[in-house]
N, C-alpha and C. Protein backbone atom coordinates (compact mmCIF):
# COMPACT_ATOMS: atom_id res chain seq x y z
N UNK A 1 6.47 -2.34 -15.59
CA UNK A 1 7.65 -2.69 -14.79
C UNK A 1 7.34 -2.51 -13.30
N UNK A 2 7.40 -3.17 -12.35
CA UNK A 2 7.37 -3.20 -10.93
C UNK A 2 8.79 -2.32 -10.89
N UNK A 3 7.64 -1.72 -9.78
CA UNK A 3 8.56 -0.43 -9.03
C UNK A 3 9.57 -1.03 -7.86
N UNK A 4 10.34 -0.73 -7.18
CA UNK A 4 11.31 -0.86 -6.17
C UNK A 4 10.62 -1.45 -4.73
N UNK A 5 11.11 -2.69 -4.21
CA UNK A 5 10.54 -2.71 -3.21
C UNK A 5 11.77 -2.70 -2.09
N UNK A 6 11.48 -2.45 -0.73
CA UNK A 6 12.03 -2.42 0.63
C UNK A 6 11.46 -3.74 1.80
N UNK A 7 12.50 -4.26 2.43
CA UNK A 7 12.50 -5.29 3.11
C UNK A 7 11.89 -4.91 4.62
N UNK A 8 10.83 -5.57 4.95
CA UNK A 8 9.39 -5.38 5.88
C UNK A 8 10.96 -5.61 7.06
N UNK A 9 9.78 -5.12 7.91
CA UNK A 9 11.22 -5.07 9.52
C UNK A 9 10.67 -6.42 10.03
N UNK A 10 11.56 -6.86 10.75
CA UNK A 10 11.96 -7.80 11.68
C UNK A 10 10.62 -8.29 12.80
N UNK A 11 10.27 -8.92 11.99
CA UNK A 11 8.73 -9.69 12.94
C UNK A 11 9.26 -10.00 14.35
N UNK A 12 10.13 -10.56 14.72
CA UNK A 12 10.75 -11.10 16.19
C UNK A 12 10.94 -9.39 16.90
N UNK A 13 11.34 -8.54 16.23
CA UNK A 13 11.84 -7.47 17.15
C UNK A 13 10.74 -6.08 17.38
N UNK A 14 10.40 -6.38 16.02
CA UNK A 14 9.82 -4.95 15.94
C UNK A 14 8.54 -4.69 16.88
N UNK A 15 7.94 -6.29 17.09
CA UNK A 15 6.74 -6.26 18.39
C UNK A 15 7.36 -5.17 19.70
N UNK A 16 8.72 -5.38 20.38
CA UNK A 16 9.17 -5.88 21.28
C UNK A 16 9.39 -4.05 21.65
N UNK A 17 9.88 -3.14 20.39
CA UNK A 17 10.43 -1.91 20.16
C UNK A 17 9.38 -0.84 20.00
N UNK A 18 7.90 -1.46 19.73
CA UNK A 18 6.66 -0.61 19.83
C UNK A 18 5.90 -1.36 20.39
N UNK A 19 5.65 -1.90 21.85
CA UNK A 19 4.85 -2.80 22.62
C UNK A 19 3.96 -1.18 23.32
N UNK A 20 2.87 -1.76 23.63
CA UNK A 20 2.12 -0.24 23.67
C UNK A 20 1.37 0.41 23.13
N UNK A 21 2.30 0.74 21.81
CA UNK A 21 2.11 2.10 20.55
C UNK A 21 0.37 1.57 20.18
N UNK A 22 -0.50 2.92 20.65
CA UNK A 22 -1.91 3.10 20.06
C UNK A 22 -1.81 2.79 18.41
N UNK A 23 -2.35 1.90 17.75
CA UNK A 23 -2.49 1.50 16.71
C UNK A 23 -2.93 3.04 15.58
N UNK A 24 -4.11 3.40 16.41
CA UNK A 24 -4.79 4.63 15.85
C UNK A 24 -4.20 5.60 15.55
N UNK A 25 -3.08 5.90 16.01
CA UNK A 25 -2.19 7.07 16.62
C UNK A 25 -0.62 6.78 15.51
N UNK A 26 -0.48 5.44 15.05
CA UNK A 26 0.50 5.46 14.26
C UNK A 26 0.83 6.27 13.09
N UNK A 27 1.75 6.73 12.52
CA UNK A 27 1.78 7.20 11.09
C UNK A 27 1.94 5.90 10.03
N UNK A 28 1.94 6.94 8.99
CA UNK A 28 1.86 5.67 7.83
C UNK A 28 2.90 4.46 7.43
N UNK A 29 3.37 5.21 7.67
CA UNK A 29 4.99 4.11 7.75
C UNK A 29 5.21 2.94 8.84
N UNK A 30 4.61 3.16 9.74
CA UNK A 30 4.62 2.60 11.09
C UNK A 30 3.31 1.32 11.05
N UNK A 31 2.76 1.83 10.29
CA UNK A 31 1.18 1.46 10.17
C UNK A 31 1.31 0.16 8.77
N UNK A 32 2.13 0.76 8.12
CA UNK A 32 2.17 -0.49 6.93
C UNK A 32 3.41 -1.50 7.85
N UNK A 33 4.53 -1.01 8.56
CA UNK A 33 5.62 -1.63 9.23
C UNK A 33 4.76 -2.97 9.99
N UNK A 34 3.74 -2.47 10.95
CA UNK A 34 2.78 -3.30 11.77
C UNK A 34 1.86 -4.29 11.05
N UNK A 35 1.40 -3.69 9.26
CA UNK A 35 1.11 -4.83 9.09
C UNK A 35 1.71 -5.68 8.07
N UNK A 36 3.03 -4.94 8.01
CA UNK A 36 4.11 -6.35 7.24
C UNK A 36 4.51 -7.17 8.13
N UNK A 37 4.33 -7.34 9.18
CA UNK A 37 4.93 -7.81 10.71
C UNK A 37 3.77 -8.93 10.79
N UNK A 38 2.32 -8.32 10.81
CA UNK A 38 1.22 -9.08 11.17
C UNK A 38 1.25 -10.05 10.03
N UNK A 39 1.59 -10.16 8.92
CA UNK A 39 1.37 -11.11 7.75
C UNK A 39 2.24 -11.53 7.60
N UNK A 40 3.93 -11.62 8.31
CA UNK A 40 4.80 -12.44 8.50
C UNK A 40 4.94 -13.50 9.41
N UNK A 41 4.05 -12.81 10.50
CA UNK A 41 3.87 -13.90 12.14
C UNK A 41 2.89 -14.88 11.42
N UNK A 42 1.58 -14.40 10.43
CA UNK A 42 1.05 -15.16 10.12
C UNK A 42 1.67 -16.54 9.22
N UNK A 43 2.73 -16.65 8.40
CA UNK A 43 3.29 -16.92 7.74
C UNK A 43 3.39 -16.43 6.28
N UNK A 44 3.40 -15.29 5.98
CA UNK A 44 3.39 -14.82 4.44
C UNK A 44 4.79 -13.99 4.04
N UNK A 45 4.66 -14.24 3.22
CA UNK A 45 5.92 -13.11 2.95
C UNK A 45 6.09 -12.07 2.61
N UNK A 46 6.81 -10.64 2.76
CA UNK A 46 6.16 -9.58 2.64
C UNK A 46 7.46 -8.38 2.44
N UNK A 47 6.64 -7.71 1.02
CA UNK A 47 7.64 -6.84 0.73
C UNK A 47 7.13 -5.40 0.27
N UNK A 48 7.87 -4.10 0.90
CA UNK A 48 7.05 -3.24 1.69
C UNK A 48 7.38 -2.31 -0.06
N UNK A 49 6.28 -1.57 -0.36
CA UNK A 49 6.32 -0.86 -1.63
C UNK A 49 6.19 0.41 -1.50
N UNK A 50 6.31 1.25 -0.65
CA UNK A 50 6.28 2.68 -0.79
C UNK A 50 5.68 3.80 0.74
N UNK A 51 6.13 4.62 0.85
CA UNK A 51 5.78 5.14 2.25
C UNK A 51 5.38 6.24 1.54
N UNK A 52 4.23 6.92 2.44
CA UNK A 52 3.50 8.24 2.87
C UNK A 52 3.57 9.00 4.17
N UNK A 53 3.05 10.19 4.75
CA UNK A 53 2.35 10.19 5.51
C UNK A 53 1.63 9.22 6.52
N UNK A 54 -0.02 8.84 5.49
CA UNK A 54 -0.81 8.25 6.17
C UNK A 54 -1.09 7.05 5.30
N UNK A 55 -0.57 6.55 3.32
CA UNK A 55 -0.88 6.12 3.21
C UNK A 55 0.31 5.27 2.52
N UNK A 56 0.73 3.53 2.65
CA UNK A 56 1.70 2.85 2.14
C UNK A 56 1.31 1.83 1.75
N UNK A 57 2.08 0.94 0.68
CA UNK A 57 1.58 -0.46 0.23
C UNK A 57 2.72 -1.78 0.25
N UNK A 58 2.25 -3.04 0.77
CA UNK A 58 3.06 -3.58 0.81
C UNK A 58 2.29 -5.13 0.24
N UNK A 59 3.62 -6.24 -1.04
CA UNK A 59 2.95 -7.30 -1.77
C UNK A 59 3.31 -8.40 -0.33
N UNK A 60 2.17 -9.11 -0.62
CA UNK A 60 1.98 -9.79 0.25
C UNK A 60 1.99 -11.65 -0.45
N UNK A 61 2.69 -12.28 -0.15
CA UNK A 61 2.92 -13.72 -1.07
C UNK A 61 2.34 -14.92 -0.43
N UNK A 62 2.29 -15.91 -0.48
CA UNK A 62 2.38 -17.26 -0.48
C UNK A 62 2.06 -18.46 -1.43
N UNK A 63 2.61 -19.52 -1.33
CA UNK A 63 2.52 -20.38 -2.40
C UNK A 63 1.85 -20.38 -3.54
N UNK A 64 2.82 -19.04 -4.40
CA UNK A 64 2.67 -18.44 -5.17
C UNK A 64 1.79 -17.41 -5.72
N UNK A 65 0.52 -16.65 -4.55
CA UNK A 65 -0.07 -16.09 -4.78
C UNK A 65 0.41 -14.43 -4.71
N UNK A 66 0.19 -13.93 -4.95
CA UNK A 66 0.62 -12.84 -5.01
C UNK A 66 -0.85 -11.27 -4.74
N UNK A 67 -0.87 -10.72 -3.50
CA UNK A 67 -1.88 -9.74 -3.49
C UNK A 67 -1.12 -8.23 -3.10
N UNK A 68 -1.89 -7.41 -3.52
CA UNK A 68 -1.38 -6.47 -2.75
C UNK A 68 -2.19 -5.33 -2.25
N UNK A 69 -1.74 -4.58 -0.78
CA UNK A 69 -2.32 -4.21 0.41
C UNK A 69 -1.90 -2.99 0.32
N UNK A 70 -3.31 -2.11 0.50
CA UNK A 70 -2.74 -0.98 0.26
C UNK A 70 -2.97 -0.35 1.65
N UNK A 71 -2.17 0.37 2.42
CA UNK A 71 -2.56 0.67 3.86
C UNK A 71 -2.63 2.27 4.08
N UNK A 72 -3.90 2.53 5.25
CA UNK A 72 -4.45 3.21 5.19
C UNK A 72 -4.60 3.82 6.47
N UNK A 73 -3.81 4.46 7.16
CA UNK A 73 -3.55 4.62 8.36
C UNK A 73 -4.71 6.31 8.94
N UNK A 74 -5.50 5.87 9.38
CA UNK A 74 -6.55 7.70 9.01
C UNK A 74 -7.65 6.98 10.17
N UNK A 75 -8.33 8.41 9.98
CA UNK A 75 -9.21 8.61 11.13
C UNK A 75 -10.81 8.81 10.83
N UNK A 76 -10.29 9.40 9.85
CA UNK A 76 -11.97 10.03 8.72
C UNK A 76 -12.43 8.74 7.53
N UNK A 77 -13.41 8.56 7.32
CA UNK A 77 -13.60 7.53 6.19
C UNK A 77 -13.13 7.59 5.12
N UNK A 78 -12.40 6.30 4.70
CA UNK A 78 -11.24 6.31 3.56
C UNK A 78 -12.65 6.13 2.35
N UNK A 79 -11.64 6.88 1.37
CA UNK A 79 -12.85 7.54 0.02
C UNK A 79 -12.05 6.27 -1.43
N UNK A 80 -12.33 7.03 -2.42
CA UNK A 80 -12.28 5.95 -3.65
C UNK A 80 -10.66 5.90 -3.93
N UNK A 81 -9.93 7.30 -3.44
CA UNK A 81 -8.54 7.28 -3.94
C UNK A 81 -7.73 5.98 -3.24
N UNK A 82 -8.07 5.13 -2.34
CA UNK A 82 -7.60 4.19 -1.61
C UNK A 82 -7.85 3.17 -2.79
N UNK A 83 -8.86 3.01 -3.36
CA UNK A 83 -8.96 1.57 -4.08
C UNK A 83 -8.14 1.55 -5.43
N UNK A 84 -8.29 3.27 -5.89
CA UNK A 84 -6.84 3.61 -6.92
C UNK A 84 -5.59 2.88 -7.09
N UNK A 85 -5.55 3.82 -5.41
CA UNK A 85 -4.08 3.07 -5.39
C UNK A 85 -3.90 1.77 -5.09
N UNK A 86 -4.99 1.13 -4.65
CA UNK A 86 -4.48 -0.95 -4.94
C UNK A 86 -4.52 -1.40 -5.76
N UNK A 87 -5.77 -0.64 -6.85
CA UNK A 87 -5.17 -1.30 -8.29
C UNK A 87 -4.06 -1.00 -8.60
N UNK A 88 -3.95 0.59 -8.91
CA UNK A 88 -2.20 0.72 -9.79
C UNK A 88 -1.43 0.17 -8.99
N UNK A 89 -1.47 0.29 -7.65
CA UNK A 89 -0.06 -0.98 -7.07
C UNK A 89 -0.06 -2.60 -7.39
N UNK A 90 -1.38 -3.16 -6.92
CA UNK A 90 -1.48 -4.69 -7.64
C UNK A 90 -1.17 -4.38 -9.11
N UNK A 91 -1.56 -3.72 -10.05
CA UNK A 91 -1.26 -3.80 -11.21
C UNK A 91 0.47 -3.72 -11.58
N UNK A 92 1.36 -2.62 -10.56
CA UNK A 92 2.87 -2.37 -10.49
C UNK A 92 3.22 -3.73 -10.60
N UNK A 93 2.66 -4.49 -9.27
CA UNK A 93 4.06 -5.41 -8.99
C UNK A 93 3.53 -6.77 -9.38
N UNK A 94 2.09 -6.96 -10.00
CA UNK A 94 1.71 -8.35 -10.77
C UNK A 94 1.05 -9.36 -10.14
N UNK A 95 0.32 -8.39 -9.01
CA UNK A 95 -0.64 -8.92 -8.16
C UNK A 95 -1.52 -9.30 -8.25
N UNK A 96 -2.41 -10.88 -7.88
CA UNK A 96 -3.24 -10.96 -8.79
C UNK A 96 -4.76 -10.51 -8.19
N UNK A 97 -4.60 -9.71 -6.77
CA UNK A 97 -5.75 -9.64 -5.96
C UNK A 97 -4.93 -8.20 -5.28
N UNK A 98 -6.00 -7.31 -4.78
CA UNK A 98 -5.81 -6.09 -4.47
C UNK A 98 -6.55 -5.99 -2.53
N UNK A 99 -6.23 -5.45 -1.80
CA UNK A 99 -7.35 -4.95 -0.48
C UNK A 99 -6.58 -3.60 0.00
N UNK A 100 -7.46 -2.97 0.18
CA UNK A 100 -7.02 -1.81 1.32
C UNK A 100 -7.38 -2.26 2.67
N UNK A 101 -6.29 -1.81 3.27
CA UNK A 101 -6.60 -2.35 4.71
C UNK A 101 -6.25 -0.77 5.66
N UNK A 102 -7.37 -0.63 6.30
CA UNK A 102 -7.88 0.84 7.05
C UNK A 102 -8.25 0.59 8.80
N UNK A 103 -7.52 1.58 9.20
CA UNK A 103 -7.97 1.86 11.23
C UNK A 103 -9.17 2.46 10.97
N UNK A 104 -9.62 2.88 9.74
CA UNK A 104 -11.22 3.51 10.54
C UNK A 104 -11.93 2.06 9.27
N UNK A 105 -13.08 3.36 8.41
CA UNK A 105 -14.22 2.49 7.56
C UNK A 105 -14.41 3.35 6.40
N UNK A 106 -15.38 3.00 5.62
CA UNK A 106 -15.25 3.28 4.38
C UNK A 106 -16.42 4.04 3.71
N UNK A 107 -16.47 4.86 2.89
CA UNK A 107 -17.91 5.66 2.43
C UNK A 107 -18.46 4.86 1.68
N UNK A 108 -19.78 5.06 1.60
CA UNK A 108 -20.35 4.34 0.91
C UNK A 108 -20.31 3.97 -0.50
N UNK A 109 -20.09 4.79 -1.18
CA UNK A 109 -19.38 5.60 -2.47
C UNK A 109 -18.00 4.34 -2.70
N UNK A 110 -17.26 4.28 -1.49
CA UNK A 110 -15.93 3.96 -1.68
C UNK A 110 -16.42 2.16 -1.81
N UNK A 111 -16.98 1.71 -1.11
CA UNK A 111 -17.66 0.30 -0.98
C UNK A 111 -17.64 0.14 -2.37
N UNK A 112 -19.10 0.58 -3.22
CA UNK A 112 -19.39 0.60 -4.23
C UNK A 112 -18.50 0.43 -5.54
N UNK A 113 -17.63 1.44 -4.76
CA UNK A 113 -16.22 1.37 -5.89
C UNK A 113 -15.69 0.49 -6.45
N UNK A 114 -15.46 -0.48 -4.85
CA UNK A 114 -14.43 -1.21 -4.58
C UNK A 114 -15.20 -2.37 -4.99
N UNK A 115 -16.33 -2.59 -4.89
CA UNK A 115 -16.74 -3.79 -5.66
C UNK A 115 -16.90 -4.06 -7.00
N UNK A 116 -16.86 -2.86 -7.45
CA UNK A 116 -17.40 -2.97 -9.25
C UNK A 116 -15.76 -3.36 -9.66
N UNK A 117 -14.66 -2.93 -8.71
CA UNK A 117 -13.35 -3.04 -9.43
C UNK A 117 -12.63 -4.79 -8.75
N UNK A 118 -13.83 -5.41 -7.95
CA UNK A 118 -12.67 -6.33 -7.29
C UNK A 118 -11.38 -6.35 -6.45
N UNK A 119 -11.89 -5.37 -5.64
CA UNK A 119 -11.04 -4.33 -4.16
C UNK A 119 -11.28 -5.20 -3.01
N UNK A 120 -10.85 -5.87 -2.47
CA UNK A 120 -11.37 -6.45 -1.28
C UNK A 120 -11.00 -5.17 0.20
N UNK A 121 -11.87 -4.90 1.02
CA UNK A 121 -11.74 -3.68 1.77
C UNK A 121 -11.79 -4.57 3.33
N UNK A 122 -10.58 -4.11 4.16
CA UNK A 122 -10.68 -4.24 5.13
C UNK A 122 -11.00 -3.22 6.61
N UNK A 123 -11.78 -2.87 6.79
CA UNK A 123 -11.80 -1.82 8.10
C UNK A 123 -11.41 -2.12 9.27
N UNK A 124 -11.83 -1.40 10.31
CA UNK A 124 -11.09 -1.55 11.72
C UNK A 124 -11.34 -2.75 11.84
N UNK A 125 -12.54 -3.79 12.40
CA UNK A 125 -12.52 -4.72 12.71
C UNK A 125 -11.88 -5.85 11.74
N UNK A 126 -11.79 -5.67 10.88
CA UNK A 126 -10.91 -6.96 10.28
C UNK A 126 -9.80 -6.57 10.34
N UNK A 127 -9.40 -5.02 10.61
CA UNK A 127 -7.91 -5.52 11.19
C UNK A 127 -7.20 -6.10 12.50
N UNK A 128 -8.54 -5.70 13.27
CA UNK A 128 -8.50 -6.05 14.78
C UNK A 128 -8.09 -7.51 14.59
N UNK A 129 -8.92 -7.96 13.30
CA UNK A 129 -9.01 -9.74 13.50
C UNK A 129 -7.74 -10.26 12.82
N UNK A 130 -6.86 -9.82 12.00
CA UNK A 130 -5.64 -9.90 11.38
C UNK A 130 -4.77 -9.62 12.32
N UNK A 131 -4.73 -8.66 13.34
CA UNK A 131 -3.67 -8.61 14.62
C UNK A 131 -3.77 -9.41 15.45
N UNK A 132 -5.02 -10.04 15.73
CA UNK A 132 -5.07 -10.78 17.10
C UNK A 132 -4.78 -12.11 16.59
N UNK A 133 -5.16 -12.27 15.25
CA UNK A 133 -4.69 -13.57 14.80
C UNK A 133 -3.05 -14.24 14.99
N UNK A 134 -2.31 -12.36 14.55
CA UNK A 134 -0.80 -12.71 14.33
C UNK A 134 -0.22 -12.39 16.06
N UNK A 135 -1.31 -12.19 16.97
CA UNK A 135 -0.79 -12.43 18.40
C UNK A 135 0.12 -11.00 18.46
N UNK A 136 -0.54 -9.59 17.97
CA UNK A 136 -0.21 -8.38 17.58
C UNK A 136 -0.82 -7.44 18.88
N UNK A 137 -2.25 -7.78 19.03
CA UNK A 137 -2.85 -6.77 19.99
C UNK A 137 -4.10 -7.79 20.76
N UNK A 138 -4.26 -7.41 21.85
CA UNK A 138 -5.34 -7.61 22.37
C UNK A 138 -6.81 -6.24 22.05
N UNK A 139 -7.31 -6.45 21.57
CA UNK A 139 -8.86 -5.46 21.42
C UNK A 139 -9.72 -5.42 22.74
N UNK A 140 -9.77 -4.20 22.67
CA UNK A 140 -11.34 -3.58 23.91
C UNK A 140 -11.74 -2.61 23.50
N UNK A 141 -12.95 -3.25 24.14
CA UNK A 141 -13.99 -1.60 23.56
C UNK A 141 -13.61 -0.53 23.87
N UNK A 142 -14.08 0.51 22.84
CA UNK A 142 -13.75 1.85 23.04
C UNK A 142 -14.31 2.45 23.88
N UNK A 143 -13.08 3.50 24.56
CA UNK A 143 -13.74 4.19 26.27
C UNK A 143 -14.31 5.60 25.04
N UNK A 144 -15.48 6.26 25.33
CA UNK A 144 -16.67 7.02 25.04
C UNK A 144 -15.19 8.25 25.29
N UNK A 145 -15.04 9.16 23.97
CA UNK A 145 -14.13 10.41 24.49
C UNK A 145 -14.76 11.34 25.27
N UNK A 146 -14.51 12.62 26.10
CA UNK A 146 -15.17 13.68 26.98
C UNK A 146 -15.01 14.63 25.20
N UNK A 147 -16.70 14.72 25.46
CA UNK A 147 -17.05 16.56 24.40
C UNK A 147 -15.64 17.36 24.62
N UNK A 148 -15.15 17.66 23.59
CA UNK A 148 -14.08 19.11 24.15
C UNK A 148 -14.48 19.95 24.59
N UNK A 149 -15.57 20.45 23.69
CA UNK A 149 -16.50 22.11 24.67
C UNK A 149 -17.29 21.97 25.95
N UNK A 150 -18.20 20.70 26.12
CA UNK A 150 -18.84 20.35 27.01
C UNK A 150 -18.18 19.17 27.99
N UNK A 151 -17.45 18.61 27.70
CA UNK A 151 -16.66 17.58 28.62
C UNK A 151 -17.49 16.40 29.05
N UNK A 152 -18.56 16.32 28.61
CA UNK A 152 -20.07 14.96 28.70
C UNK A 152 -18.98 14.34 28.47
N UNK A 153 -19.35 12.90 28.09
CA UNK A 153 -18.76 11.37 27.85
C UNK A 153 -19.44 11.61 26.21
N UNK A 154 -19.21 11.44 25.27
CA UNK A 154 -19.83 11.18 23.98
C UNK A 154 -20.27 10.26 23.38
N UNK A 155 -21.40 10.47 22.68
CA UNK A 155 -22.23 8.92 22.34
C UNK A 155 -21.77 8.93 20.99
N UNK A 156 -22.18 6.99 20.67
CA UNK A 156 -22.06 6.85 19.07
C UNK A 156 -22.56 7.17 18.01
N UNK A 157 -22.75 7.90 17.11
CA UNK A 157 -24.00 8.34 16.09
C UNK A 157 -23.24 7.44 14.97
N UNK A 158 -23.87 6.96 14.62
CA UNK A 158 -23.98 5.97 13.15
C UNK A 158 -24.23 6.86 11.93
N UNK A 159 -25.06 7.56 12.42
CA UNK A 159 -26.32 8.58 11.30
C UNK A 159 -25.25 9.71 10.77
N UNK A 160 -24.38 10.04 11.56
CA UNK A 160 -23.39 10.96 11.90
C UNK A 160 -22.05 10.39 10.78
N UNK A 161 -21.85 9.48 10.28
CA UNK A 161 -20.49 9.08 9.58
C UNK A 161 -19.75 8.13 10.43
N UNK A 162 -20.08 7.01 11.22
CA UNK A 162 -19.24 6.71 12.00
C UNK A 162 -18.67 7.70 13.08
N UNK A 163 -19.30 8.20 13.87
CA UNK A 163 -18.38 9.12 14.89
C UNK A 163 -19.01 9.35 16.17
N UNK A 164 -18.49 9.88 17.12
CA UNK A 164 -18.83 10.13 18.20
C UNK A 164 -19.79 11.62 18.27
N UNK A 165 -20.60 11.82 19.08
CA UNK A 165 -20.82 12.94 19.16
C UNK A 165 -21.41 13.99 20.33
N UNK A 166 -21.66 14.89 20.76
CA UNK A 166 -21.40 15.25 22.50
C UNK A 166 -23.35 15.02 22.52
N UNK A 167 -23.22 14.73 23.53
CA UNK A 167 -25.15 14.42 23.69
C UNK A 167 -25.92 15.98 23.93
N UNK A 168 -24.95 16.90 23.65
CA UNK A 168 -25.89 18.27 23.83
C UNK A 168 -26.24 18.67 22.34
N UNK A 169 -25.74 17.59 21.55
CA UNK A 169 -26.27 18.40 19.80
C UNK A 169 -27.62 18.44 19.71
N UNK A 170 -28.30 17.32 20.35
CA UNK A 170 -29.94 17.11 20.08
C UNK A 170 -30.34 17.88 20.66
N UNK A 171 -29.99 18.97 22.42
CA UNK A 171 -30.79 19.51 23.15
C UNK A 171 -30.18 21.49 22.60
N UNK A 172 -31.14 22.26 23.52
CA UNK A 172 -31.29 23.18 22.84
C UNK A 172 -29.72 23.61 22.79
N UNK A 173 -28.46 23.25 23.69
CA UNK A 173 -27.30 23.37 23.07
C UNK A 173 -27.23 24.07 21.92
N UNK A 174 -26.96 22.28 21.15
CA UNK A 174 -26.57 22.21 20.03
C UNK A 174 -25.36 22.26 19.96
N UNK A 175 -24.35 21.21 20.83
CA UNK A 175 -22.97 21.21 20.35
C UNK A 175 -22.48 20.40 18.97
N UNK A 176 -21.82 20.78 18.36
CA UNK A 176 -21.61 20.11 16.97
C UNK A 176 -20.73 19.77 16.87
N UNK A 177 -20.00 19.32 18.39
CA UNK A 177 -18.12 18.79 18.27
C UNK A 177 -18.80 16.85 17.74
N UNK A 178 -17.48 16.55 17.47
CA UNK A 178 -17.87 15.26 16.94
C UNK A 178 -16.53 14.71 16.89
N UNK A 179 -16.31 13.59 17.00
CA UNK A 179 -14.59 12.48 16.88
C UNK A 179 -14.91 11.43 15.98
N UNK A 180 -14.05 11.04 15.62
CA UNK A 180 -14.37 9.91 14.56
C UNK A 180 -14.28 8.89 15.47
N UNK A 181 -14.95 7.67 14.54
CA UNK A 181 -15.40 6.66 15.49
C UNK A 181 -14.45 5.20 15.97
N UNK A 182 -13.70 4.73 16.71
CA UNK A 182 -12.85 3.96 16.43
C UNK A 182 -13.62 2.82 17.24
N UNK A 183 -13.58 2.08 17.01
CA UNK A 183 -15.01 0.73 17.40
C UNK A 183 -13.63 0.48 18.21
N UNK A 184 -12.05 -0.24 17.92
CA UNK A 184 -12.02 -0.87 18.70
C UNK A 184 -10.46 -0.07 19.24
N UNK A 185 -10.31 -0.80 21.05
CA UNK A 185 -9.08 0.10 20.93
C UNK A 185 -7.98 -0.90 20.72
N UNK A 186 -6.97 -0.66 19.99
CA UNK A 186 -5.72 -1.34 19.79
C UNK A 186 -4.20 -0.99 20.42
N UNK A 187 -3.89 -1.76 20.70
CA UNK A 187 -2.16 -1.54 21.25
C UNK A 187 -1.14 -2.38 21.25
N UNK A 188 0.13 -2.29 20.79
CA UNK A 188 0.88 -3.47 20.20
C UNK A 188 1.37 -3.87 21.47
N UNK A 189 1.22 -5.86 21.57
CA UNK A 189 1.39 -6.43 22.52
C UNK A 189 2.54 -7.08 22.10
N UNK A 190 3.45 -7.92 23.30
CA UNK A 190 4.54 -8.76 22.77
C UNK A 190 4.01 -10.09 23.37
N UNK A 191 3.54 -11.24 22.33
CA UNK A 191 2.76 -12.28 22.49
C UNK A 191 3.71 -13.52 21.79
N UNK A 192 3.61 -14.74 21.46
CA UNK A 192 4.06 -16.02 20.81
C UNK A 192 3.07 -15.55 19.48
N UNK A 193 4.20 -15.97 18.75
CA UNK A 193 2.84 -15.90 17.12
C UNK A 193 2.41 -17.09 17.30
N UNK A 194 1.65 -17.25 16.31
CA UNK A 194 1.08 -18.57 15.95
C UNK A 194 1.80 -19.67 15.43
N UNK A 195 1.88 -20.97 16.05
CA UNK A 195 2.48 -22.05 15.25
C UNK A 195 2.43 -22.43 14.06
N UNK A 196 3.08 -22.15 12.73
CA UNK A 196 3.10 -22.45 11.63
C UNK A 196 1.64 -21.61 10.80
N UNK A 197 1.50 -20.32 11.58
CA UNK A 197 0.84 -19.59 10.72
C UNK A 197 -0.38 -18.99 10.55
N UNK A 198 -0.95 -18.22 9.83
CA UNK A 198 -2.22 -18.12 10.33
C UNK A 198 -3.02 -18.17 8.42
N UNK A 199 -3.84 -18.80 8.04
CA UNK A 199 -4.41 -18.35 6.72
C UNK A 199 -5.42 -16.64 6.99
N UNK A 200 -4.83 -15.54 6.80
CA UNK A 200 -6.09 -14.51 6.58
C UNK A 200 -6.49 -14.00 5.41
N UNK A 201 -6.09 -14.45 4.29
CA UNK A 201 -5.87 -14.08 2.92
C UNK A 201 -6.64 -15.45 2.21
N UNK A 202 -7.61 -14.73 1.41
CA UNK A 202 -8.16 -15.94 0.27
C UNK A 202 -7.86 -15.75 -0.58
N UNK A 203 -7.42 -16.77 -1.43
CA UNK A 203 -7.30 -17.07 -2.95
C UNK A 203 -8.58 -16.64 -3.87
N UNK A 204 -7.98 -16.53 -5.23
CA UNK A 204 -8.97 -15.83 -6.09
C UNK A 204 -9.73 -17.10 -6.60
């Protein structure tokens, strides 16, 4: 039996009422709100399935397809319990395609997961590309954070998990502060959507 759903907010307004708001910085509710908004400007239809904290899901439609999005509002790399919950939610409401869609990226572990189950995974940059599509945010590169202990500018370590890290870890230092890594920066703009729509969703 499909569980209870709630009606996505107001694509015309809701830009207009969080113009600004750091994407990164949203909670979960706010975070699935932004992208029932982004897949309505696109033209889809969209009905919001459950709030968290940091993590919510909402079915996403068009001419007759049916997927569902499980959202993932976090900072640290989203793990396997994310792809969980898009199956049992695609499975709730009779979805015939599942994605998590995440502000950061994904473990490797979680990748793996998500492919053996038919998870389609979206990270920061494909959401960057789903907002700018629905005329949501403009993207720029990320300004380098200051070390907290040392106050340097911080470099990117890849090797590190996706994250930032203060350039005194390698020298005899050894600072071990570290930020997670946000490739891009986001902020909700008030723009024209797109004329009659945007396709970001493939068919099975």
């Amino acid at each position: 039996m499909a569980l209870a759903l709630r009606r996505p907010p107001d694509p015309s307004a809701w830009p207009t009422d969080h113009v600004g708001e750091d994407v990164h910085a949203m909670s979960g509710v706010a975070f699935e709100d932004l992208l029932a908004v982004a897949f309505q400007r696109c033209g889809y239809g969209v009905e919001l399935a459950g709030q968290s904290v940091s993590a919510a899901g909402l079915v996403v439609t068009r001419g007759g397809w049916r997927w569902f999005a499980q959202a993932r509002r976090q900072d640290r790399a989203v793990d396997c319990s994310a792809v969980d919950q898009a199956i049992h939610g695609g499975a709730a409401h009779g979805c015939g395609t599942s994605l998590v869609v995440t502000t950061a990226v994904y473990t490797r572990g979680t990748i793996a997961y998500a492919r053996q189950h038919g998870v389609t995974l979206w990270d920061q940059h494909d959401l960057a590309d789903l907002l700018q599509a629905a005329a949501l945010t403009r993207s720029a590169p990320p300004v380098a954070p200051a070390c907290p202990r040392c106050q340097l500018p911080m470099t990117y370590e890849p090797r590190l998990g996706e994250g930032w890290s203060c350039p005194n870890r390698w020298t005899a230092v050894q600072c071990a502060e570290t930020v997670p890594y946000r490739a891009l920066a986001l902020r909700v703009v008030v723009r024209r959507p797109p004329t009659g729509g945007a396709r970001v969703l493939t068919t099975p």
